[in-house]
C-alpha atoms as a PDB file:
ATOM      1  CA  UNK A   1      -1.934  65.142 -21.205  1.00  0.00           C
ATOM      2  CA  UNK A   2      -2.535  61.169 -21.908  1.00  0.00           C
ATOM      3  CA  UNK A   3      -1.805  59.058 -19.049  1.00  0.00           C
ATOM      4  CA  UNK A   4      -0.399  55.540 -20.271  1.00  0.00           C
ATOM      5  CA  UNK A   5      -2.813  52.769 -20.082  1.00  0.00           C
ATOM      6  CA  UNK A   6      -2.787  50.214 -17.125  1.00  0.00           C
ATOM      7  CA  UNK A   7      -3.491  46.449 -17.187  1.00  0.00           C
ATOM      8  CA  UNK A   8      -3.685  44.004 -19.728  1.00  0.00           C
ATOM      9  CA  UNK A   9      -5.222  44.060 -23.168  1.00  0.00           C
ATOM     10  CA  UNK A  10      -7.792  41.252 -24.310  1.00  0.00           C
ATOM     11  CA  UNK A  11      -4.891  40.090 -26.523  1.00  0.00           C
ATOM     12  CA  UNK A  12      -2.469  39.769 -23.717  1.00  0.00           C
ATOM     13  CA  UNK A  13      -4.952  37.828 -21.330  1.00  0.00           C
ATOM     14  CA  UNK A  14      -6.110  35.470 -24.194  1.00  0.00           C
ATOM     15  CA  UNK A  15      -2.538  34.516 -24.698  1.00  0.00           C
ATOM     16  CA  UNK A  16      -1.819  33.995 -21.365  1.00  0.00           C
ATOM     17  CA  UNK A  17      -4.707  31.743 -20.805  1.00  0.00           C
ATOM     18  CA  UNK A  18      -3.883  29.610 -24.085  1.00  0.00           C
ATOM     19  CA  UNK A  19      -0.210  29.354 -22.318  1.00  0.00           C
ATOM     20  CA  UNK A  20      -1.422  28.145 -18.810  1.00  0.00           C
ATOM     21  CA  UNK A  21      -4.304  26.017 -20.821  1.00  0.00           C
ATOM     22  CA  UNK A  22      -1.384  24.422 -22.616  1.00  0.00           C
ATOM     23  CA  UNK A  23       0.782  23.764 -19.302  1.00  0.00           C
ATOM     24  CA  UNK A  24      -1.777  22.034 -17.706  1.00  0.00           C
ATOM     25  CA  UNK A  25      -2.954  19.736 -20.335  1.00  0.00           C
ATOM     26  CA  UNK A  26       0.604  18.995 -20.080  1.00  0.00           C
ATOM     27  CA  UNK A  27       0.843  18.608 -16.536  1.00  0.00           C
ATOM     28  CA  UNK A  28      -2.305  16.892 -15.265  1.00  0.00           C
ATOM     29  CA  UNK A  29      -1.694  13.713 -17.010  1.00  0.00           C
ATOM     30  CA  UNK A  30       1.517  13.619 -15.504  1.00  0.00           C
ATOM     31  CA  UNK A  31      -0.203  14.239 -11.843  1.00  0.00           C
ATOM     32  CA  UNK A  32      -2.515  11.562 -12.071  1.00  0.00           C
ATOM     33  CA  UNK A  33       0.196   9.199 -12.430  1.00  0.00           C
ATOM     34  CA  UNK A  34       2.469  10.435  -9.685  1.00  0.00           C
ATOM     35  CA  UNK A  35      -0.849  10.332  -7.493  1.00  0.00           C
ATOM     36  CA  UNK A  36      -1.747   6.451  -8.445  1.00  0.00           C
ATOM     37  CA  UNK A  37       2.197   5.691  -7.585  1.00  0.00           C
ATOM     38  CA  UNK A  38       1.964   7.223  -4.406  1.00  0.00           C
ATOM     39  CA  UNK A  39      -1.355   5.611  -3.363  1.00  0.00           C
ATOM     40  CA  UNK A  40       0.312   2.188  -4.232  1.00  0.00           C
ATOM     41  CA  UNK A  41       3.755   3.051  -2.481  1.00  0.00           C
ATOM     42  CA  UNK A  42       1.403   4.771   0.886  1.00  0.00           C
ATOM     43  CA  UNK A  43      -0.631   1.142   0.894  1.00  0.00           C
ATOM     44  CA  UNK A  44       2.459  -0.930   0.300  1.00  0.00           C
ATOM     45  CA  UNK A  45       4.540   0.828   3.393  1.00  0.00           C
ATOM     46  CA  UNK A  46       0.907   1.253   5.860  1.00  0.00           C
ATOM     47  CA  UNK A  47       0.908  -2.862   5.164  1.00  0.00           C
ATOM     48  CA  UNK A  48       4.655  -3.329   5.742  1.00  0.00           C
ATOM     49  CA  UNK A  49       4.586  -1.130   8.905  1.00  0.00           C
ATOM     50  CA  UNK A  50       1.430  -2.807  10.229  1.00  0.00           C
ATOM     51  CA  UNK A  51       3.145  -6.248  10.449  1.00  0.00           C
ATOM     52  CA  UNK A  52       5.787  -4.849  11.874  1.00  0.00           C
ATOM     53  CA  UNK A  53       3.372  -3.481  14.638  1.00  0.00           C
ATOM     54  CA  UNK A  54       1.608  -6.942  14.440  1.00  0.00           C
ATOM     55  CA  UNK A  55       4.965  -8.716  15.417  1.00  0.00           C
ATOM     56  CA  UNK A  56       5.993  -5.991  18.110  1.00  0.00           C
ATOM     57  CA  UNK A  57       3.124  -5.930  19.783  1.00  0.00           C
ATOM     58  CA  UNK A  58       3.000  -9.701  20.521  1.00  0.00           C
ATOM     59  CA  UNK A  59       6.274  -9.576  22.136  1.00  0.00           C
ATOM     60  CA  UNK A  60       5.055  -6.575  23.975  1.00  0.00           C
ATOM     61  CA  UNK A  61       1.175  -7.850  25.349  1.00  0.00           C
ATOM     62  CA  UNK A  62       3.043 -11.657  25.714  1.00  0.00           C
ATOM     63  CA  UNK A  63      -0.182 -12.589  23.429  1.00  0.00           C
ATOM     64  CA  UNK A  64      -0.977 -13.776  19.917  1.00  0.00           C
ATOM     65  CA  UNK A  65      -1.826 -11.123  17.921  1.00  0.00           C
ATOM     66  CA  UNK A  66      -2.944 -12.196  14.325  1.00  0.00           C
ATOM     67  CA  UNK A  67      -3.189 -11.024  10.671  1.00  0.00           C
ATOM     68  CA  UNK A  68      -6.929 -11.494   8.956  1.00  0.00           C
ATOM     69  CA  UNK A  69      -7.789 -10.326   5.523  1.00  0.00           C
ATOM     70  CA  UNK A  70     -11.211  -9.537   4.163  1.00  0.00           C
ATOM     71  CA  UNK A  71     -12.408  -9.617   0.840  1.00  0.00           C
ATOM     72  CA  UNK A  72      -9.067 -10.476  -1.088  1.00  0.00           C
ATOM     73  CA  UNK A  73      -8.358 -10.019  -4.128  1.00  0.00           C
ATOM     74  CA  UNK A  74     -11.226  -6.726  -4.181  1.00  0.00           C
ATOM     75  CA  UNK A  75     -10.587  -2.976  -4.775  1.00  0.00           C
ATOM     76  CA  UNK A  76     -12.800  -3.338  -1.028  1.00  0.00           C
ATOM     77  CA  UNK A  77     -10.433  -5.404   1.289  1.00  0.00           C
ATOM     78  CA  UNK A  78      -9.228  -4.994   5.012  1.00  0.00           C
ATOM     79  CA  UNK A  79      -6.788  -5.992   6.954  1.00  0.00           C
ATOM     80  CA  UNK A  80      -6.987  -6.104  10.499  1.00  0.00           C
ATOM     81  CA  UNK A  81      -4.691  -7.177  13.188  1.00  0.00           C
ATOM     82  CA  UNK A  82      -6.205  -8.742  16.379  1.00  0.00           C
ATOM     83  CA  UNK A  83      -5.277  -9.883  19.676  1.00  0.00           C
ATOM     84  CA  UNK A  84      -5.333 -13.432  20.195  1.00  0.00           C
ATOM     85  CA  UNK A  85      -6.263 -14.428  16.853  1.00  0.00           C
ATOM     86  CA  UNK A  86      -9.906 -13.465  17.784  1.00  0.00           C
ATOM     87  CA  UNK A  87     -11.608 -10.270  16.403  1.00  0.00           C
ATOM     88  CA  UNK A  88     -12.868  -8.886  19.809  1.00  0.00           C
ATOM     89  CA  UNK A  89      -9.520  -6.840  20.092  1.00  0.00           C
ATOM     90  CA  UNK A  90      -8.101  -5.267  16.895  1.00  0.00           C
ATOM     91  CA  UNK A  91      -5.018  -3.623  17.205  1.00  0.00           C
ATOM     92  CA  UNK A  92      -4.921  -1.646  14.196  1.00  0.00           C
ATOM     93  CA  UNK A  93      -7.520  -1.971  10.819  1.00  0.00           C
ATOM     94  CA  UNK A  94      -6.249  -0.441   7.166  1.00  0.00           C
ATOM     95  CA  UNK A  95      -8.931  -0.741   4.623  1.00  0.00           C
ATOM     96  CA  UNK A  96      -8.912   0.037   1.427  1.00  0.00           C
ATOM     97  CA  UNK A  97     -11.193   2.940   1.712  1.00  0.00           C
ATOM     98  CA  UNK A  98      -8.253   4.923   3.188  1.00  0.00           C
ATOM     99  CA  UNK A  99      -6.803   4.632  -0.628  1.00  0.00           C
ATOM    100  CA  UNK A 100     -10.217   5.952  -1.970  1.00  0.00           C
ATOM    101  CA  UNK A 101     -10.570   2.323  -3.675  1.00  0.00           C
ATOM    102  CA  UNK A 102      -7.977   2.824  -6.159  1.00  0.00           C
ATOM    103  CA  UNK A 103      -5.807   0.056  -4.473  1.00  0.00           C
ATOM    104  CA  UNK A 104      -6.119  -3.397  -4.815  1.00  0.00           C
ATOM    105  CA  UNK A 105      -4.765  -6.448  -2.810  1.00  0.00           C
ATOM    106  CA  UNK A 106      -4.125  -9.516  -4.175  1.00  0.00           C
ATOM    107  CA  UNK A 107      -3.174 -12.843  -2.610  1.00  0.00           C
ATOM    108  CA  UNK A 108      -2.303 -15.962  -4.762  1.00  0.00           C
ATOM    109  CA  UNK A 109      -4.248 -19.397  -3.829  1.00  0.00           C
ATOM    110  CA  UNK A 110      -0.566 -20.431  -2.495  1.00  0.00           C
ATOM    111  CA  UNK A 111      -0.210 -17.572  -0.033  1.00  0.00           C
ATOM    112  CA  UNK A 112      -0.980 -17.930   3.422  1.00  0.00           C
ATOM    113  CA  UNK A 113      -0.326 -14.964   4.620  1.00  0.00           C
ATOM    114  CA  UNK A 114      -4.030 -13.815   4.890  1.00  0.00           C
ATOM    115  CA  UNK A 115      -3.379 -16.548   8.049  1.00  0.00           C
ATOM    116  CA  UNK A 116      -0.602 -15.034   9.198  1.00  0.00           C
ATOM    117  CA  UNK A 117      -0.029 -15.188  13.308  1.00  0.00           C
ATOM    118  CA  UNK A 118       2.825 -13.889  15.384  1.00  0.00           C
ATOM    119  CA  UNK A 119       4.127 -15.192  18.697  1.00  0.00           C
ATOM    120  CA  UNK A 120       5.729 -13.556  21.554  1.00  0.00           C
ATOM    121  CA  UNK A 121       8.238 -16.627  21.954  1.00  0.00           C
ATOM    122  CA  UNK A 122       9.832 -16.291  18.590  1.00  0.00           C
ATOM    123  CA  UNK A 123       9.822 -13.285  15.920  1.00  0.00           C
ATOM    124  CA  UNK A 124       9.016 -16.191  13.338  1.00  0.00           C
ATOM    125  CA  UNK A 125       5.365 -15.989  11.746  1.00  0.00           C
ATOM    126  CA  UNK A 126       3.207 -18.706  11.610  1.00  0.00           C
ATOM    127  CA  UNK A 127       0.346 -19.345   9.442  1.00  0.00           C
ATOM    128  CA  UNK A 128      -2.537 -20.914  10.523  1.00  0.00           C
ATOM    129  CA  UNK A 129      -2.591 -24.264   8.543  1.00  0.00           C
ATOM    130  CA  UNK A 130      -2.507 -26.940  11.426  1.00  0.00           C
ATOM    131  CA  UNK A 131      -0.037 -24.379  12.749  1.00  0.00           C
ATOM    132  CA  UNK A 132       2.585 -25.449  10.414  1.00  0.00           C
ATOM    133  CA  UNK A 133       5.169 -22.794   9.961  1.00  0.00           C
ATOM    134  CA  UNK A 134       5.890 -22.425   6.590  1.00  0.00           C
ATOM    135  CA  UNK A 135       9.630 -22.514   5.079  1.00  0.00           C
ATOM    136  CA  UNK A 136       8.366 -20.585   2.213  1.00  0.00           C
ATOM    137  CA  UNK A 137       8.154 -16.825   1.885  1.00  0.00           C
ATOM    138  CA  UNK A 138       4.781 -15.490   1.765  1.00  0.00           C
ATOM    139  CA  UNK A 139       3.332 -12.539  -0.466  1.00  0.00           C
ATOM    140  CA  UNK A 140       0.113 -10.316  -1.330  1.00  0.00           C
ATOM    141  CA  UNK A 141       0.777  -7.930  -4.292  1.00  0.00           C
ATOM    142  CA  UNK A 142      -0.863  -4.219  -4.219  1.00  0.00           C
ATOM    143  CA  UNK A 143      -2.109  -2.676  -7.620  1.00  0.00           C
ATOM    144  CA  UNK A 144      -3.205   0.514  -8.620  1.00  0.00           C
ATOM    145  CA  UNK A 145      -3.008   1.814 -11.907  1.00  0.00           C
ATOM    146  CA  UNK A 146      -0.390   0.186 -13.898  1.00  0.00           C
ATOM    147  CA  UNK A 147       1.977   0.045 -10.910  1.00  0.00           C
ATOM    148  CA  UNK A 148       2.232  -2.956  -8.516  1.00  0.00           C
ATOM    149  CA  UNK A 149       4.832  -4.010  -5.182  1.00  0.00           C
ATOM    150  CA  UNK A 150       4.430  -6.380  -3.666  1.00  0.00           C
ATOM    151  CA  UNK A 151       4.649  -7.323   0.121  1.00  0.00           C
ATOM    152  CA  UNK A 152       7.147 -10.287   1.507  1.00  0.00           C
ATOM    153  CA  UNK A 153       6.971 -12.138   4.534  1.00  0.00           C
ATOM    154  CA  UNK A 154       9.425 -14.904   4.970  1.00  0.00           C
ATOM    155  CA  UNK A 155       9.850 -17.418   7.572  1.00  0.00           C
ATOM    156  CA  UNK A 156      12.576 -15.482   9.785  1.00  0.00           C
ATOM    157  CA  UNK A 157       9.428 -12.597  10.066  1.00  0.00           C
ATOM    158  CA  UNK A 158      11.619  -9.942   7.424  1.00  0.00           C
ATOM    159  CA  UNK A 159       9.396  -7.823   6.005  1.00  0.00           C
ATOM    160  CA  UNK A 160      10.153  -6.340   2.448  1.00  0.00           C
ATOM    161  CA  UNK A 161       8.974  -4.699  -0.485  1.00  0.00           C
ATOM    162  CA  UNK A 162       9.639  -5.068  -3.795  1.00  0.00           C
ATOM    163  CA  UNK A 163       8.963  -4.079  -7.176  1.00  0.00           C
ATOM    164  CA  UNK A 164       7.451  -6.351  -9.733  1.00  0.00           C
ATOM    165  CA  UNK A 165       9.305  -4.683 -12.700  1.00  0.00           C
ATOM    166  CA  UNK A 166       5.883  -4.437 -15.032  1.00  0.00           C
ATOM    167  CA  UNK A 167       5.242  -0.134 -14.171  1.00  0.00           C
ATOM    168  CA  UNK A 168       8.371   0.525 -11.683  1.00  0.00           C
ATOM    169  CA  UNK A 169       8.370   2.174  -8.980  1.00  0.00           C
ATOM    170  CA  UNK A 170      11.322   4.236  -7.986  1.00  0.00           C
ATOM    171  CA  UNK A 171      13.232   3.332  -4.441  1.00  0.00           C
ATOM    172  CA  UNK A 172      12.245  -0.631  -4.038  1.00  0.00           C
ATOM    173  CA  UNK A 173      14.338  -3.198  -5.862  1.00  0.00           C
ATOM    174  CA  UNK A 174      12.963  -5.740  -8.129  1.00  0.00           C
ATOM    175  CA  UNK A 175      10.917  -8.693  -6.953  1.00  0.00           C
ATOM    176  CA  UNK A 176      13.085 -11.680  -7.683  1.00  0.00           C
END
């Protein structure tokens, strides 16, 4: 007596592999881009939630704490907050290595915000241009991929994001 045959046939198996070869050539395209969104939205909220810190924290310690940017407009920037507008104490440090490099921060020659210091008197930022506060809102812009938001700071200390409309990103509305 024959017993049936168990497992697959080479026939079977090749097709199966075309089939999931198929699905992923399909898929990891698709991936990539939902991975370069979410870098961009990760570094746009770590930014916005960091000045948030920045401003709480100066009420909190009574001190200056301040907002420093290095290497601007680079795929290799950091941002640091510090205590008393001096490096010695940093608060908190985001870097663009926590985005693998794929991010990149970019603040017009208009923008102060690289300057930006918070008070524990008021919840208004101040910019450190012959500590003028500025009636204007300030902005840096972070990139990766196609996709871009962009961070606001305006004179009453709101912090926003918003979408520059080029590649959209779903959940933030559009930069005016």
């Amino acid at each position: 007596m024959r017993h049936p045959s168990q497992g697959f046939t080479l026939i079977e198996l090749l097709i199966t592999i075309a089939i999931a070869a198929t699905l992923m050539a399909i898929a990891i395209p698709s991936f990539s881009d939902w991975l370069i969104k979410t870098r961009v939205k990760g570094a746009a909220e770590e930014i916005q939630s960091t000045l948030s810190y920045a401003r709480s924290e100066s009420i909190k310690q009574n001190k200056e704490t301040c907002l420093t940017i290095t290497d601007k407009n680079s795929s290799t920037w950091q941002l640091a907050i510090t205590a008393n507008c001096s490096n010695s104490t940093i608060y908190r440090l985001i870097s663009a290595n926590e985005f693998n490099n794929a991010i990149t921060l970019t603040i017009d020659n208009t923008s102060k915000i690289d300057k930006t210091r918070f008070t524990p008197r008021s919840q208004r930022p101040g910019f450190n241009n012959n500590d003028i506060t500025v009636k204007t809102t300030q902005s840096m812009s972070i990139a990766g991929g196609n996709y871009q938001l962009r961070i606001n700071l305006t004179p009453t200390g709101l912090i926003s994001i918003c979408s520059n409309g080029t590649s959209s990103i779903g959940g933030y509305v559009t930069c005016a």
